[in-house]
C-alpha atoms as a PDB file:
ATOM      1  CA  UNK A   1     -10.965 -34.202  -7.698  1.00  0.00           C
ATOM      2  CA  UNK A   2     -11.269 -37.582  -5.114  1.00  0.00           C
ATOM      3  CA  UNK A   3     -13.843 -39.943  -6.429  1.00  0.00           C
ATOM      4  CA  UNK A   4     -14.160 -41.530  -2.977  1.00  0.00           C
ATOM      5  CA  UNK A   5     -17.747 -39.612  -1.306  1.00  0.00           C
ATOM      6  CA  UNK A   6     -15.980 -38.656   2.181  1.00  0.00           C
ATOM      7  CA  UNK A   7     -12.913 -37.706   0.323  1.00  0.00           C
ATOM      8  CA  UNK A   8     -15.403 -35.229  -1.634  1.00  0.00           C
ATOM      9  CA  UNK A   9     -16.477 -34.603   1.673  1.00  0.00           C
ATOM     10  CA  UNK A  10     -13.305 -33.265   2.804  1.00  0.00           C
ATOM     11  CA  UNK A  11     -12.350 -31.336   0.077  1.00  0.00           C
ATOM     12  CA  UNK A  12     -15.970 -29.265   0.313  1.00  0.00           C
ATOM     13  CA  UNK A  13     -15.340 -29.521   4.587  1.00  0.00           C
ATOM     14  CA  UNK A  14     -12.205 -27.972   4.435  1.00  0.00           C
ATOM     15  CA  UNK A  15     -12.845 -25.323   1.319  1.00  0.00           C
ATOM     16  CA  UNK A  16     -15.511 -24.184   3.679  1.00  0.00           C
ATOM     17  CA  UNK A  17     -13.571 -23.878   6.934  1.00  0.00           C
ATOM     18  CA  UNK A  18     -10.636 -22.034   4.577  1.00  0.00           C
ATOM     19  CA  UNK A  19     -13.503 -19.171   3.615  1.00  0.00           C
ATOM     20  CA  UNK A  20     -14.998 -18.965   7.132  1.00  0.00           C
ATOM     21  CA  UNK A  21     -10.708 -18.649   8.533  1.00  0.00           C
ATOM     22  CA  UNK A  22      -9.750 -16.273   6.406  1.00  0.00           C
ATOM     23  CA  UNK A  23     -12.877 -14.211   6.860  1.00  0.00           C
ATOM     24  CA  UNK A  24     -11.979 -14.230  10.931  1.00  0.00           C
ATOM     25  CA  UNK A  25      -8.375 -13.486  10.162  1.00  0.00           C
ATOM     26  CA  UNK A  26      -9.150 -10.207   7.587  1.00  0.00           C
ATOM     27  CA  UNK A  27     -11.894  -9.178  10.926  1.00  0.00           C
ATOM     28  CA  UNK A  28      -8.893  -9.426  13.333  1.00  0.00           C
ATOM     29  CA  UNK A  29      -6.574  -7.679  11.427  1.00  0.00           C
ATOM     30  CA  UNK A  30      -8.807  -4.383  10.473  1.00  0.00           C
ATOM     31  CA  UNK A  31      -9.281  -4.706  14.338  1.00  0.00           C
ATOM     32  CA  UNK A  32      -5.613  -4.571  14.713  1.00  0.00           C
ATOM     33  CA  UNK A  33      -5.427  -1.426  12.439  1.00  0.00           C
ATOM     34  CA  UNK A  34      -8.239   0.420  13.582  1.00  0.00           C
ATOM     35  CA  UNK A  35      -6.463   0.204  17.485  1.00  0.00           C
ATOM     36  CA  UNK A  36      -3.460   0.843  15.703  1.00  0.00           C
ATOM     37  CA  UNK A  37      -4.611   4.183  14.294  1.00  0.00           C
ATOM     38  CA  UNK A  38      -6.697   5.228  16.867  1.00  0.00           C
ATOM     39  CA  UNK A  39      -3.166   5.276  18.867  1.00  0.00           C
ATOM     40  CA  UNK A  40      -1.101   6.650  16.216  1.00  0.00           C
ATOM     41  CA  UNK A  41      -3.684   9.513  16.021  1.00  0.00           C
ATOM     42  CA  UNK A  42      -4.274   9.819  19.789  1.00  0.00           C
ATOM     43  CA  UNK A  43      -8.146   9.611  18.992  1.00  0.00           C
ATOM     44  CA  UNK A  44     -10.896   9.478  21.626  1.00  0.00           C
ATOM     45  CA  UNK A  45     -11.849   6.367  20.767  1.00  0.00           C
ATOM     46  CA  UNK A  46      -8.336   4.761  21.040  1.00  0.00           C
ATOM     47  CA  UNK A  47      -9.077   3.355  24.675  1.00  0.00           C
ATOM     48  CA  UNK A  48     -12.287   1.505  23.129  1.00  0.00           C
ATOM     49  CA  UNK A  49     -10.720   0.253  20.255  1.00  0.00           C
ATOM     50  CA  UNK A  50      -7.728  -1.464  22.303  1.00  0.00           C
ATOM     51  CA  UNK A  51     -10.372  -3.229  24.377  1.00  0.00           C
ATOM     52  CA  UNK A  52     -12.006  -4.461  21.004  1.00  0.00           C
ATOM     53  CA  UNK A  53      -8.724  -5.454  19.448  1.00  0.00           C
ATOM     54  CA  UNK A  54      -7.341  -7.293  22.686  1.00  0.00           C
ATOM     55  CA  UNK A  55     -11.043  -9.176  22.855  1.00  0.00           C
ATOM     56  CA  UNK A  56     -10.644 -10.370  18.743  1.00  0.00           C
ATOM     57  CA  UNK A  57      -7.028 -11.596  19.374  1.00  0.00           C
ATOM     58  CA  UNK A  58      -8.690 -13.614  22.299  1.00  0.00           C
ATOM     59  CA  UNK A  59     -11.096 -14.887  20.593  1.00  0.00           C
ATOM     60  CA  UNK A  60      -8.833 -15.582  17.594  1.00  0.00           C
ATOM     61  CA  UNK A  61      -6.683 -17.733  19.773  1.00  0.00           C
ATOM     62  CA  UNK A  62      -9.566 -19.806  21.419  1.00  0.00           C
ATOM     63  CA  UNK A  63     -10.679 -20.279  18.348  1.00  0.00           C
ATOM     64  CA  UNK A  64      -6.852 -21.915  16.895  1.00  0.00           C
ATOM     65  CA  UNK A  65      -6.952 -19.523  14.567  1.00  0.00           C
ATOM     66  CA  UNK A  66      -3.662 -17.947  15.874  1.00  0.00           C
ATOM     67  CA  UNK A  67      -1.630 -19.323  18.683  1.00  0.00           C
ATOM     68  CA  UNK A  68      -2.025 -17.618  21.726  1.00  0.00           C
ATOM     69  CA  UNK A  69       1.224 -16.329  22.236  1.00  0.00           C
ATOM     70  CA  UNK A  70       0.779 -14.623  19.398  1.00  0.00           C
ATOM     71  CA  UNK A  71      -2.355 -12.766  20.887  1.00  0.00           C
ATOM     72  CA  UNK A  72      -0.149 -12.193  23.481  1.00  0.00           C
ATOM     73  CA  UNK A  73       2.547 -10.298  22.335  1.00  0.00           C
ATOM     74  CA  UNK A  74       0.337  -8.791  19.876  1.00  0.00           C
ATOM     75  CA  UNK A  75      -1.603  -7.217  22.924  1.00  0.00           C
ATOM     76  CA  UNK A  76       0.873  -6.908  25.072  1.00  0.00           C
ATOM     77  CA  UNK A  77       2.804  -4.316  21.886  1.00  0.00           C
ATOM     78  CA  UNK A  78      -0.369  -1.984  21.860  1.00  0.00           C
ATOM     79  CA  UNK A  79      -0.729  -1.492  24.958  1.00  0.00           C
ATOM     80  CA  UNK A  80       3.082  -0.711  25.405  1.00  0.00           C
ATOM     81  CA  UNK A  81       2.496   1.665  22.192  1.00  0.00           C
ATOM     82  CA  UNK A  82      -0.617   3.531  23.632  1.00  0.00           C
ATOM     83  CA  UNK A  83       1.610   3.752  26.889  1.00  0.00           C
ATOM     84  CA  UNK A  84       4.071   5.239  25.347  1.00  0.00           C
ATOM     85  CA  UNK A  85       1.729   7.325  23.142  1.00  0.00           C
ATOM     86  CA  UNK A  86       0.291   8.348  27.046  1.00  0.00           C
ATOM     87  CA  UNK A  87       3.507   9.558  27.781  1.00  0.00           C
ATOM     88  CA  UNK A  88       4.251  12.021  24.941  1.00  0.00           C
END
């Protein structure tokens, strides 16, 4: 443990930003299952919860909490799965 006060500082900062990060990142990725099981399922809802997943990988980007090229290709492989799910 630092004995210097911002260095305590830090360590709480950073312990705090680690929670809140890893609370955004477990959000995104039952987002990321739930379209990914809508479309595996062909359910109703699978159109709805594309739209939801491609919005959290958006904001998960903006945010620096993944890069976006990452949201990218992440998007860009649902939609070519519920495409091809379309096709069946």
């Amino acid at each position: 443990m630092p004995n210097i006060k911002s260095a305590k500082k830090r360590v709480i900062v950073s312990q705090t930003k680690a929670k809140r990060n890893a609370s955004a990142k477990s959000a995104l990725r039952t987002s990321l299952k739930k379209a990914r099981v809508a479309i595996a399922n062909d359910a109703e809802n699978k159109d709805e919860a594309l739209k939801a997943a491609g919005i959290s990988l958006d904001k998960a980007a903006a945010k620096g909490l993944i890069h976006k090229n990452n949201a990218a290709r992440k998007k860009s492989r649902l939609a070519k799965a519920a495409n091809a799910k379309a096709e069946d």
